[in-house]
Protein backbone atom coordinates (compact mmCIF):
# COMPACT_ATOMS: atom_id res chain seq x y z
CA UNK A 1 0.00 0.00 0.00
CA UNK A 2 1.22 3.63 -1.02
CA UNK A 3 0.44 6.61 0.14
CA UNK A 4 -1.52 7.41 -2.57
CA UNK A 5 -3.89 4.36 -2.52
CA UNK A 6 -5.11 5.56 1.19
CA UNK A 7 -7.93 7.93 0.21
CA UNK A 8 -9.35 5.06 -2.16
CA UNK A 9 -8.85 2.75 0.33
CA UNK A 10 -10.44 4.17 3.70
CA UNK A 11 -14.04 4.72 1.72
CA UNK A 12 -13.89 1.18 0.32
CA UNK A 13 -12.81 0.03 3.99
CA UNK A 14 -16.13 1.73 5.48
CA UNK A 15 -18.44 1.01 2.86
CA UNK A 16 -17.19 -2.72 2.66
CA UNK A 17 -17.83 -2.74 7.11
CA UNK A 18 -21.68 -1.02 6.75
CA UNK A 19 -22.32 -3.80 3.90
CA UNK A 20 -21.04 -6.79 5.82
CA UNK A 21 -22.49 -6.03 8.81
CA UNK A 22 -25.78 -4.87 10.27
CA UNK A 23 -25.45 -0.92 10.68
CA UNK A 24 -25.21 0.57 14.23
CA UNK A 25 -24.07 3.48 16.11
CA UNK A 26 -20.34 4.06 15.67
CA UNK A 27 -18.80 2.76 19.20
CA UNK A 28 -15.19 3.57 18.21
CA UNK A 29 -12.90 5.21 15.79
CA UNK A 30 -9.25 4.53 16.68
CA UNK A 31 -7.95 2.00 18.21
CA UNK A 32 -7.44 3.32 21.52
CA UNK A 33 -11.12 3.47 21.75
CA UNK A 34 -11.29 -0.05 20.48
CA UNK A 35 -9.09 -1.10 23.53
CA UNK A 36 -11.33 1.29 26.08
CA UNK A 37 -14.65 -0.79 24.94
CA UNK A 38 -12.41 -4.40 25.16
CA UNK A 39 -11.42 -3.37 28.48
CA UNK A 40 -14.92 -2.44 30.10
CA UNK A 41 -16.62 -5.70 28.17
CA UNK A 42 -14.72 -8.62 27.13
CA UNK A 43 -15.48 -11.48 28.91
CA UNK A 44 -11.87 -12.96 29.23
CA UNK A 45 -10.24 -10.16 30.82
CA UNK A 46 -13.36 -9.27 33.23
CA UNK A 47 -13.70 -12.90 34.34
CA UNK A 48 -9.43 -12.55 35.25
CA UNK A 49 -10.37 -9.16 36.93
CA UNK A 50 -13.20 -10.84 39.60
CA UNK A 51 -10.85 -13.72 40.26
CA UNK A 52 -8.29 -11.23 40.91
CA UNK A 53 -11.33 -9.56 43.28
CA UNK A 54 -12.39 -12.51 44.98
CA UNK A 55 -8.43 -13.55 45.99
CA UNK A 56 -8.79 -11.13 48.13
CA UNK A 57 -11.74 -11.91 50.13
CA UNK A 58 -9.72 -15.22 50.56
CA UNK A 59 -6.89 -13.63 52.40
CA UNK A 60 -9.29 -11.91 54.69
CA UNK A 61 -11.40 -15.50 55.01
CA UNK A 62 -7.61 -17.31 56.08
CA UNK A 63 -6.61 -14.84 58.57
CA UNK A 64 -9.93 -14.95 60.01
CA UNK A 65 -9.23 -18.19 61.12
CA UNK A 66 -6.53 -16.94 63.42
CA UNK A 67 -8.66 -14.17 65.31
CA UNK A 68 -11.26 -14.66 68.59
CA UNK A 69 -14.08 -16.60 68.01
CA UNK A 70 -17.44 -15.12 69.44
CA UNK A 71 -20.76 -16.26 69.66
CA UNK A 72 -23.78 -15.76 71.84
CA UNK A 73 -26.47 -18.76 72.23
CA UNK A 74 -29.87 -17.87 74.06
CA UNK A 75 -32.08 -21.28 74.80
CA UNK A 76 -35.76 -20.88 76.33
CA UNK A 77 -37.65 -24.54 77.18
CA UNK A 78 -41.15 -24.60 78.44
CA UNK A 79 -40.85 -27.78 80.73
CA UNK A 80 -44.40 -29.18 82.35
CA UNK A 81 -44.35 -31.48 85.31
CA UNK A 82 -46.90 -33.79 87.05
CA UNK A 83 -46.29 -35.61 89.87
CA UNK A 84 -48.51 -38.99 90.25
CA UNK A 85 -47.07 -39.67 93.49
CA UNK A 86 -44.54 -38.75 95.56
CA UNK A 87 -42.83 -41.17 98.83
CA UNK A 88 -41.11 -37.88 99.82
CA UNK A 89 -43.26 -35.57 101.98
CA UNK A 90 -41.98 -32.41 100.38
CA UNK A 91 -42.79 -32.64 97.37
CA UNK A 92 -46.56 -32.30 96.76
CA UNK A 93 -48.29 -34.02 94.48
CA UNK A 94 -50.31 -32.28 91.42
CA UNK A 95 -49.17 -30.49 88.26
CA UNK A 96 -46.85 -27.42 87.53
CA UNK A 97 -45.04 -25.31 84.14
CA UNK A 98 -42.13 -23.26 84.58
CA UNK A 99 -39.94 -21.52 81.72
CA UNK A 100 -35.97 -22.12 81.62
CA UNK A 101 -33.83 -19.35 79.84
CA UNK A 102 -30.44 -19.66 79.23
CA UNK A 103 -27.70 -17.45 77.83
CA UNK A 104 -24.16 -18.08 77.22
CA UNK A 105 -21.61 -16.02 75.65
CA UNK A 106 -18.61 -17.38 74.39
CA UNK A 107 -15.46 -16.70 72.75
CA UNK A 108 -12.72 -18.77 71.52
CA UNK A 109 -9.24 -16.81 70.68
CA UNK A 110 -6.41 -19.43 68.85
CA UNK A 111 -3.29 -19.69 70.73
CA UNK A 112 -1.59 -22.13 68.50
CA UNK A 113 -2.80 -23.64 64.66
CA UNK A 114 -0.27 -23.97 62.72
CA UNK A 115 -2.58 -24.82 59.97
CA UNK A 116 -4.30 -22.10 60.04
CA UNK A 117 -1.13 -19.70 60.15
CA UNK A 118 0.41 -21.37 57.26
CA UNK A 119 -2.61 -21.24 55.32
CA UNK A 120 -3.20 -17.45 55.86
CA UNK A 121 0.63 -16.86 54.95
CA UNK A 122 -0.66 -19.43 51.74
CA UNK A 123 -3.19 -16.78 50.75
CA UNK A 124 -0.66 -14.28 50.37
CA UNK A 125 1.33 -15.84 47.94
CA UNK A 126 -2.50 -16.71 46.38
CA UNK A 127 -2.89 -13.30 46.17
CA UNK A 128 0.23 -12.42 44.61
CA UNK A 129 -0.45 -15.11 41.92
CA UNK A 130 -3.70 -13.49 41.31
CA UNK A 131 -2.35 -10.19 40.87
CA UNK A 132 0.43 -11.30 38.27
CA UNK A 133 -2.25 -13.35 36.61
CA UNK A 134 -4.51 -10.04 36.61
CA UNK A 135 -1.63 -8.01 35.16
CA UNK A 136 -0.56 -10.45 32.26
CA UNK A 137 -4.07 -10.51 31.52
CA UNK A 138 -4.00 -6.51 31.10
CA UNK A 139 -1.06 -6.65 29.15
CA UNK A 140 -3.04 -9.81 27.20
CA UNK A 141 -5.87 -7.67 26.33
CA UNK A 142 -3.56 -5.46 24.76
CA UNK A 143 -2.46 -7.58 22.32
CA UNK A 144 -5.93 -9.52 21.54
CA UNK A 145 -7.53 -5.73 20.91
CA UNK A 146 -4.80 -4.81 18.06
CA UNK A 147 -4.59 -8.21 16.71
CA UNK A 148 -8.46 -8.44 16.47
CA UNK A 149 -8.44 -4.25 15.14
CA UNK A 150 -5.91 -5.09 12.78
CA UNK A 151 -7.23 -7.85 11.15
CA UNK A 152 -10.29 -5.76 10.40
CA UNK A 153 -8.38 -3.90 8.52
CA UNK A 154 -6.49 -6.07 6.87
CA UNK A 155 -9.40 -8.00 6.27
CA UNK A 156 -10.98 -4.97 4.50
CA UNK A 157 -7.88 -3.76 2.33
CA UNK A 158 -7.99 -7.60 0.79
CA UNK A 159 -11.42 -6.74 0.51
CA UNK A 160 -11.07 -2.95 -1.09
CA UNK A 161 -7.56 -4.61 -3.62
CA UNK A 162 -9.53 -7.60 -4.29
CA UNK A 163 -12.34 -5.05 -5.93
CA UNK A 164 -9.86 -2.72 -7.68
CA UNK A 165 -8.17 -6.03 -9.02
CA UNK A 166 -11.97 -6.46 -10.59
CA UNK A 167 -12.60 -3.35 -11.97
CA UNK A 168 -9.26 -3.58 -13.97
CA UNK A 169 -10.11 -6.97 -14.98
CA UNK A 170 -13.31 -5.70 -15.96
CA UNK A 171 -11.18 -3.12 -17.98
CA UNK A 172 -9.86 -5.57 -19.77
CA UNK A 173 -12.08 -7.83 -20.49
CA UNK A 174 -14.04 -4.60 -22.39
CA UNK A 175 -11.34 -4.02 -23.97
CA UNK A 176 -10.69 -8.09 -25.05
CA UNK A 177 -14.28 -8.13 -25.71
CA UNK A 178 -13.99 -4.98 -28.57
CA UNK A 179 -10.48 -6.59 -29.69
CA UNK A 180 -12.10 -9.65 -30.36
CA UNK A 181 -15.17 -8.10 -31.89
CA UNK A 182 -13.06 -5.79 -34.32
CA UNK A 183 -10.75 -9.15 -35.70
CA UNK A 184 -7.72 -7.72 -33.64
CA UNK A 185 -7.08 -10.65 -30.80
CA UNK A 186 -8.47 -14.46 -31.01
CA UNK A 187 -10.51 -15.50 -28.87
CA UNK A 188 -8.65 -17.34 -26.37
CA UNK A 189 -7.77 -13.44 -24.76
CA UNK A 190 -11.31 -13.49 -23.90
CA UNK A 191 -11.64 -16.70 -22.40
CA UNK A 192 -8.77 -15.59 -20.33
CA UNK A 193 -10.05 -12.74 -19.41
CA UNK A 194 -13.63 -14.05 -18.57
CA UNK A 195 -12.01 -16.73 -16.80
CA UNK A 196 -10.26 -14.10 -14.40
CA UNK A 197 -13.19 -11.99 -14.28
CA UNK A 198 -15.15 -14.91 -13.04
CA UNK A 199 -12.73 -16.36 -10.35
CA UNK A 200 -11.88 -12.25 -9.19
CA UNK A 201 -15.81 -11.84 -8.35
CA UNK A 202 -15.34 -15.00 -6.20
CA UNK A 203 -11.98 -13.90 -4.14
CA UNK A 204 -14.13 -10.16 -4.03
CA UNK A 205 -17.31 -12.68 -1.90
CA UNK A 206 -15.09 -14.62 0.08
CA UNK A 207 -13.29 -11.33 1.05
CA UNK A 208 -16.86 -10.16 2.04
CA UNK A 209 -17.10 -12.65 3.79
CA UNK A 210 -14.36 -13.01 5.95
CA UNK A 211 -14.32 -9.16 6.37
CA UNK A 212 -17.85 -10.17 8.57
CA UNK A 213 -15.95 -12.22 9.86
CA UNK A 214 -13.47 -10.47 11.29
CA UNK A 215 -15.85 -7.69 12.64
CA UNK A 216 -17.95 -10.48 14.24
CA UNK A 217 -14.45 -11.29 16.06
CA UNK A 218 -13.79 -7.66 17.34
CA UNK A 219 -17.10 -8.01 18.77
CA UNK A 220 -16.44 -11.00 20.89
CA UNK A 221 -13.95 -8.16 22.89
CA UNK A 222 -16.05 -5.07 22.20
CA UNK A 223 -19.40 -6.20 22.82
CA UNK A 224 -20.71 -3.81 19.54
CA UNK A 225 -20.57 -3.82 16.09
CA UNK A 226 -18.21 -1.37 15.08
CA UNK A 227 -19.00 -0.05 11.21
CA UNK A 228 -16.10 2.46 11.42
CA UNK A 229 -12.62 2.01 12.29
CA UNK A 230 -9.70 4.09 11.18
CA UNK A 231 -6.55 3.00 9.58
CA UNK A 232 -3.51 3.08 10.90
CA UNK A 233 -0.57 5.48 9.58
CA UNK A 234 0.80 3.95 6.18
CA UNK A 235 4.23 6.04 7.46
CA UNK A 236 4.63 3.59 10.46
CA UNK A 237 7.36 4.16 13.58
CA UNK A 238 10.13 1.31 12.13
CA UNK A 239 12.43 1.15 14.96
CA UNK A 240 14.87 -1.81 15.96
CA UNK A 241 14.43 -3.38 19.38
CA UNK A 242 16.53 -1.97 21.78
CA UNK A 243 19.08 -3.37 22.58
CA UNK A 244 19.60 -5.05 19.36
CA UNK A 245 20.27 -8.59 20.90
CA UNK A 246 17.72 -11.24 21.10
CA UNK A 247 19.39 -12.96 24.28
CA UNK A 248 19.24 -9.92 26.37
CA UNK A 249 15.52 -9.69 25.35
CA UNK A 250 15.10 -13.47 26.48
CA UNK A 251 16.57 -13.07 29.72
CA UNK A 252 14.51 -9.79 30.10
CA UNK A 253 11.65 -11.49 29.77
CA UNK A 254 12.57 -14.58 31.61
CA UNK A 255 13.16 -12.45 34.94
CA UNK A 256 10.05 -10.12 33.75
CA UNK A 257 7.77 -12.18 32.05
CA UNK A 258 4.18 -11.72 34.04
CA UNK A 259 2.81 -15.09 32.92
CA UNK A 260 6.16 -16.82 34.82
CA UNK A 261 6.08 -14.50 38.11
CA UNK A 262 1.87 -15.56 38.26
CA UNK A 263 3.52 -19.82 37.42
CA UNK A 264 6.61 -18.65 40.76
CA UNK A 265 3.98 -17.80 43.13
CA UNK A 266 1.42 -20.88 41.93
CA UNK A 267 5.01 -22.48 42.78
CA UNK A 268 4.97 -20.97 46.10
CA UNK A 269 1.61 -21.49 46.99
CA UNK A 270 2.36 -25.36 46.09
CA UNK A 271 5.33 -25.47 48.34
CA UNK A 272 3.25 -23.97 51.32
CA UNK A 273 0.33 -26.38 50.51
CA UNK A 274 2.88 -29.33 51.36
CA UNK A 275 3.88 -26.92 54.85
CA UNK A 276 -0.14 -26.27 55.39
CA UNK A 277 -1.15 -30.32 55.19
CA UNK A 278 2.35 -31.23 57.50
CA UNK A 279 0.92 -29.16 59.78
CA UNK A 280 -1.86 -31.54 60.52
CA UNK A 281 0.42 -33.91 62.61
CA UNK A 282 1.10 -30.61 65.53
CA UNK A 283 -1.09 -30.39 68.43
CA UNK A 284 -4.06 -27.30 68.53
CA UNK A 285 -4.12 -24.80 71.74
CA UNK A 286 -6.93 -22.70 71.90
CA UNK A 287 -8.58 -20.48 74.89
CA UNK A 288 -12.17 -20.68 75.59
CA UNK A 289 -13.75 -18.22 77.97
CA UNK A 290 -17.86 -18.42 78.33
CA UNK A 291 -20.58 -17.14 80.57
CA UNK A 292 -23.61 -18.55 81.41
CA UNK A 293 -26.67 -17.27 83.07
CA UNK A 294 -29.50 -19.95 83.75
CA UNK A 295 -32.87 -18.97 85.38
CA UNK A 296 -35.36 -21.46 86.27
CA UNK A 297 -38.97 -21.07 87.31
CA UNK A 298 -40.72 -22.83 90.41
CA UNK A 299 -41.53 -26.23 90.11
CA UNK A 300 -42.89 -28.58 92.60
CA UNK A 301 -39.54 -29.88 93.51
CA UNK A 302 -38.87 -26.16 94.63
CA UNK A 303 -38.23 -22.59 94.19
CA UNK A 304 -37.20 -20.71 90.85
CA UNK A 305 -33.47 -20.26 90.54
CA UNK A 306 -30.83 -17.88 88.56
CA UNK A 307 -27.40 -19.05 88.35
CA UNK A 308 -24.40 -17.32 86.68
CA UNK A 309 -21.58 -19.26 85.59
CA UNK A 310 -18.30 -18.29 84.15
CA UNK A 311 -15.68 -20.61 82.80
CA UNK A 312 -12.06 -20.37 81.50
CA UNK A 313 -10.20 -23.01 79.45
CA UNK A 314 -7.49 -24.19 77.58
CA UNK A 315 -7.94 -26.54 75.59
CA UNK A 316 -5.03 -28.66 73.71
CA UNK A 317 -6.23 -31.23 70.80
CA UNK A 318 -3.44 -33.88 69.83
CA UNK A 319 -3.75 -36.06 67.08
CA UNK A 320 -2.84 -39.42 67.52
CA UNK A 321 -4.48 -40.79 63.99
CA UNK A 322 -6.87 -39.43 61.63
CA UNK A 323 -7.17 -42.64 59.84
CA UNK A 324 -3.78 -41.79 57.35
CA UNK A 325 -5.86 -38.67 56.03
CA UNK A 326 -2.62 -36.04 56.74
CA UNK A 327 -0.28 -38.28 55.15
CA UNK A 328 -2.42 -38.96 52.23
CA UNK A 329 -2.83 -34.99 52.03
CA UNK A 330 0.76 -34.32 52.37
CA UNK A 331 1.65 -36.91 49.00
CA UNK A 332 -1.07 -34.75 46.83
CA UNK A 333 0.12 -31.42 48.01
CA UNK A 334 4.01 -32.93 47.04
CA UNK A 335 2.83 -34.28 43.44
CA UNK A 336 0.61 -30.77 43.15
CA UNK A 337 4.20 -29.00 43.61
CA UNK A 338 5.50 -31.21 40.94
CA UNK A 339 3.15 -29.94 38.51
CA UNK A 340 3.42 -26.57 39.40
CA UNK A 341 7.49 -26.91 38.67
CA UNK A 342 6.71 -28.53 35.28
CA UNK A 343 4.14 -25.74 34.68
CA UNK A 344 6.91 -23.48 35.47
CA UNK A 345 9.11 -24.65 33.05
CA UNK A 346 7.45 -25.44 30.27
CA UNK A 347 5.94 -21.88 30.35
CA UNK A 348 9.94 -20.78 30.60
CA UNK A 349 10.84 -22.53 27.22
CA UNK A 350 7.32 -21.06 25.50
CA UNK A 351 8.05 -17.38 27.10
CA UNK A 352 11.80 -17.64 25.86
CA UNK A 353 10.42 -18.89 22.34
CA UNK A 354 7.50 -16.23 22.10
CA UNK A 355 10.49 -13.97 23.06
CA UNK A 356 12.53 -15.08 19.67
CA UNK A 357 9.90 -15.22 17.31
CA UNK A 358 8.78 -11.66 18.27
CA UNK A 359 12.28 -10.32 18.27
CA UNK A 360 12.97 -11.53 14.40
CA UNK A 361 9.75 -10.65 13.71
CA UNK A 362 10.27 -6.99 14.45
CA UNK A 363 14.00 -6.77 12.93
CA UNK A 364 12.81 -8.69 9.61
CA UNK A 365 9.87 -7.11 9.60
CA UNK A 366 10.96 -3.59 8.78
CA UNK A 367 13.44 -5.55 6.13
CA UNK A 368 10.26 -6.98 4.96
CA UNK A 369 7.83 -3.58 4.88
CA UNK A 370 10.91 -1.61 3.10
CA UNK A 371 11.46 -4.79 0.44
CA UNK A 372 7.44 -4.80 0.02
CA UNK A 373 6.81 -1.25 -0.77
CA UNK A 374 9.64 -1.56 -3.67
CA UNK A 375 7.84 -4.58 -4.52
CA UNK A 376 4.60 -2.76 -5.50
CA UNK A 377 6.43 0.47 -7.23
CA UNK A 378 8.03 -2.13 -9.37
CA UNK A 379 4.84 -3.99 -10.04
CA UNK A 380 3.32 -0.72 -10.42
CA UNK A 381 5.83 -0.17 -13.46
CA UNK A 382 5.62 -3.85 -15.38
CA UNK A 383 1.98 -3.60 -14.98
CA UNK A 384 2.00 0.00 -16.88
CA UNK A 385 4.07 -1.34 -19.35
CA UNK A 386 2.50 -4.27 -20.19
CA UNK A 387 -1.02 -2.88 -20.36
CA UNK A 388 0.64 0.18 -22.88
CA UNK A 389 2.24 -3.16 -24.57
CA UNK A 390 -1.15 -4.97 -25.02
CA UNK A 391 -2.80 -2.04 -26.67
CA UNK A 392 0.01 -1.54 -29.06
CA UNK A 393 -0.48 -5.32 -29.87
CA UNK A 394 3.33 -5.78 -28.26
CA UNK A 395 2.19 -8.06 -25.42
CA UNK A 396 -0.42 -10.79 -24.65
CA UNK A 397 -3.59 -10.05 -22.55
CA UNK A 398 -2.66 -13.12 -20.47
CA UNK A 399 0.74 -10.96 -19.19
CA UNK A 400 -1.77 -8.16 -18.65
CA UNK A 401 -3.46 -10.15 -16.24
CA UNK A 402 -0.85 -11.84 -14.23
CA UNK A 403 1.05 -8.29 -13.79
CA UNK A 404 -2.05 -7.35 -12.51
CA UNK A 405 -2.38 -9.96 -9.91
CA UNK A 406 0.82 -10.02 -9.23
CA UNK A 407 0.22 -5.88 -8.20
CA UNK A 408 -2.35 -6.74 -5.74
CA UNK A 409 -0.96 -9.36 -4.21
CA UNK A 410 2.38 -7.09 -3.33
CA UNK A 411 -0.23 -4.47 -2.42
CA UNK A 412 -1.93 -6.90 -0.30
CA UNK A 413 1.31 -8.08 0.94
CA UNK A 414 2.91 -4.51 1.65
CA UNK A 415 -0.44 -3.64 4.22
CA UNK A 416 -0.52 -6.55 5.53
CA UNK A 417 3.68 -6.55 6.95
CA UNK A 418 3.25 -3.21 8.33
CA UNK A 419 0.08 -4.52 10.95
CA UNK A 420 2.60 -7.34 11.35
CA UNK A 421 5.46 -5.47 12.57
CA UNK A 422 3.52 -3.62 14.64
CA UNK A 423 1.83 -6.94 16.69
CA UNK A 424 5.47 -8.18 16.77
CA UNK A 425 6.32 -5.57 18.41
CA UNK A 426 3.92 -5.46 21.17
CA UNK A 427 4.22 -8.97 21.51
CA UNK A 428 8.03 -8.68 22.14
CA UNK A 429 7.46 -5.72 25.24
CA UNK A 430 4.40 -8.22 26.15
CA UNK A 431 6.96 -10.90 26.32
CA UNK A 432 9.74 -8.62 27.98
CA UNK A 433 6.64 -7.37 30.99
CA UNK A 434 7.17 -3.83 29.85
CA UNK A 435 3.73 -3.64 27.74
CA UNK A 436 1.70 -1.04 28.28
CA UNK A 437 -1.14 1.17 27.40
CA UNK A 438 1.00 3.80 25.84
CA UNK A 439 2.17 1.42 23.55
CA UNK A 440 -0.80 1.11 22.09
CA UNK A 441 -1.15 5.02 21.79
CA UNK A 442 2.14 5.19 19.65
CA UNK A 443 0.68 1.98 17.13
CA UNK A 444 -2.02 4.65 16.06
CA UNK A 445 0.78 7.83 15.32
CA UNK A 446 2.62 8.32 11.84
CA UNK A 447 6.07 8.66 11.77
CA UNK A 448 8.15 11.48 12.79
CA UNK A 449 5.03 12.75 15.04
C-alpha cells in the first residue's frame, strides 16, 4: 500500500464494514477506543479481573481463622411437670409449668494452629499469583484488541484490492471483448479474461465474507458492532528493538515475564500447601472463655433459681491418627508441587520462544515492509508497461493479467507486513513485561510525530 492508494482505500474500507455487517451506532474510531470498549466488556479479561477480586476476600477469610471466636447462644424450654405420686413428703403431688432461659456467651481466641497460620501466609502468595495473573491478563488484552483491530483492517484492504483487481479486470475484459469483436485478438484473450473476471468476483465474496468475519471477532472483545474504524498510519514508527540482541531480550523477559512471576507464586503457593497439610500432625491450643446465666422457674420440687456461671479453658487437641488422612494430604500437596514446577518450566521454554519469534519478527519485519513497498512500485511499473504493450499489440492479454495480480498481491502483501510489525512488536514488550497502554497510543501515530 502507497500513500496514494489511502484515500481510495479508507471509503472502500467503510463502505465494505456497513455492507457486511448490520449498521449501528459508531462505538469507536481509533484504536485506543477499540481497547477502552475491550477493556470495560470482554469477557476474558473481566472474568481474570473478579478472580483477581475474589483472591482477596480469601486472604481476609484465612486470617480470620486466626482471630477470637465469638458467639452468643440464648435457649428458652417450656418444661411441664406432674407428679402422680410422691414417697417424699416435700414434694406435693399435682401439676406445675415453669420456663428455663439460658444465655451463654462465648469466645474462643487461637493460641496455636499452625494450619491455620500457614494457610493465611498461603493466601498471600494466592494473592500475589492473582495479581500477576490479573496483570498479564492486562497486558493480554492489549495484544488480543490490536490483533483483532488489525485484522479488520487487513481484512478490509484484501477486501477494497480484491475489488480494484476487478474493476481492472473488468477493464480488460471490455477491452478483449472490442479486440475480439473488431478481428484484432483471437478469442482465447477473452476466455482468459472471462475466466479471471469470473474467479476475481469470487476472491471479491469470500473477502466479504471473511471481512464479517473479522468484525464479528472484534465483537467478541467489544461487545458492539463497530462499522467504522480508522486505519492506521501507512508512514509507520520502524524502529529496531533496543538493545539489538535477542538474548538480552530473552533473559529480560525470563526475569520479567508476568505469565512466569503468576507460574513462581502458583510455585509458592504449592510449596506452602505441602507446609499447610504437614501441619496436621502438631497439636491445637486454643482459649475458651464463656458465661452462662441460667434462670429457672418454680416447680414442685422447689423454688425458681438464677445461676451465673463463668468458665475459662485451655484446651489442647493432639492427634494421635486421623485414619492416614494427613499423610495422604501431604503426598497430593508434594505431586501438586510437581506440577506446578513442570508448569513453570514449560511456560519458561514457550516465554523464551514467544520472546525469539517476536524479536525476528520486528527486525525482519521492517526488512520486509521496506522490500514490500519496492515490490509494488516495481509492479506498479511492469503492470503500466505491459497494459501500454497490449494495446500496441506488443504483449499478450494473459501478461496483462498476471502483472495485474501479481500488483495486488504485493499491495496486499505490503499492508498486511506493516500490521505485522507492529503486533510483533507489542508482543516482544508483552513478552519482555514492559507492555503497556501507551504502547498502544504510539501503534495509532505516523512517523516522525
Amino acid at each position: 500500500m502507497t500513500p496514494s492508494t489511502l484515500p481510495q482505500l479508507k471509503p472502500l474500507l467503510v463502505l465494505a464494514l456497513l455492507g457486511c455487517v448490520c449498521a449501528g451506532p459508531a462505538f469507536a474510531e481509533n484504536l485506543t477506543d477499540i481497547y477502552a470498549l475491550s477493556r470495560n466488556n470482554d469477557p476474558k479479561f473481566l472474568a481474570m479481573r473478579s478472580e483477581f477480586e475474589a483472591t482477596g476476600f480469601a486472604v481476609k477469610e484465612a486470617r480470620a481463622a486466626l482471630l477470637p471466636n465469638i458467639g452468643f447462644q440464648y435457649g428458652r424450654t417450656n418444661t411441664s411437670q406432674n407428679i402422680l405420686s410422691s414417697d417424699n413428703a416435700v414434694f406435693a403431688t399435682g401439676s406445675a409449668s415453669y420456663p428455663t432461659n439460658d444465655k451463654t456467651l462465648s469466645i474462643t481466641q487461637p493460641i496455636f494452629r499452625l494450619a491455620s497460620w500457614r494457610n493465611w501466609k498461603q493466601s498471600e502468595s494466592t494473592e500475589k499469583q492473582a495479581a500477576a495473573a490479573y496483570a498479564a491478563a492486562e497486558q493480554d488484552l492489549i495484544v488480543r484488541t490490536a490483533t483483532a483491530y488489525m485484522a479488520v483492517l487487513a481484512a478490509g484492504d484484501a477486501l477494497a484490492f480484491a475489488r480494484s483487481e476487478n474493476e481492472s479486470i473488468k477493464r480488460q475484459l471490455d477491452l478483449a471483448t472490442t479486440k475480439y469483436t473488431s478481428g484484432q485478438a483471437i478469442k482465447a484473450n477473452l476466455y482468459d479474461a472471462q475466466a479471471r473476471n469470473a474467479l476475481k468476483e469470487s476472491d471479491v465474496i469470500a473477502a466479504g465474507n471473511d471481512l464479517a468475519d473479522k468484525v464479528q471477532a472484534l465483537r467478541e472483545m467489544t461487545g458492539a458492532v463497530t462499522a467504522d474504524l480508522m486505519p492506521l498510519p501507512v508512514a509507520i514508527r520502524m524502529t529496531s528493538p533496543d538493545p539489538l540482541d535477542a538474548d538480552a531480550w530473552v533473559v529480560s523477559a525470563l526475569e520479567k515475564n508476568l505469565l512466569l512471576e503468576a507460574r513462581l507464586q502458583a510455585v509458592e503457593v504449592a510449596r506452602q500447601e505441602i507446609a499447610k497439610r504437614k501441619a496436621g500432625y502438631y497439636p491445637t491450643v486454643d482459649l475458651a472463655i464463656s458465661r452462662n446465666q441460667r434462670t429457672t422457674g418454680g416447680s414442685l420440687f422447689g423454688g425458681g433459681s438464677s445461676v451465673n456461671t463463668n468458665d475459662v479453658a485451655v484446651r489442647l487437641n493432639i492427634p494421635i491418627y486421623e485414619g492416614g488422612a494427613t499423610s495422604a494430604q501431604t503426598g497430593q500437596a508434594v505431586k501438586h508441587l510437581d506440577t506446578a514446577l513442570q508448569d513453570l518450566e514449560r511456560d519458561r521454554r514457550q516465554v523464551e520462544r514467544q520472546t525469539r519469534a517476536a524479536y525476528r519478527g520486528v527486525v525482519s519485519g521492517m526488512v520486509r515492509v521496506r522490500a514490500l513497498d519496492k515490490s509494488v512500485i516495481a509492479f506498479e511499473s511492469a503492470q503500466h508497461l505491459k497494459e501500454e504493450g497490449y494495446k500496441a499489440g506488443v504483449s499478450t492479454l494473459l501478461g496483462v493479467l498476471d502483472a495485474e495480480r501479481d500488483l495486488y498481491a504485493a499491495r496486499r502483501d505490503a499492508a498486511q507486513s506493516r500490521y505485522d510489525f507492529q503486533l510483533n512488536a507489542l508482543r516482544l514488550k508483552q513478552a519482555a513485561g514492559t507492555l503497556s497502554e501507551v504502547d498502544l497510543e504510539q501503534v495509532g501515530r505516523a512517523a516522525g510525530n
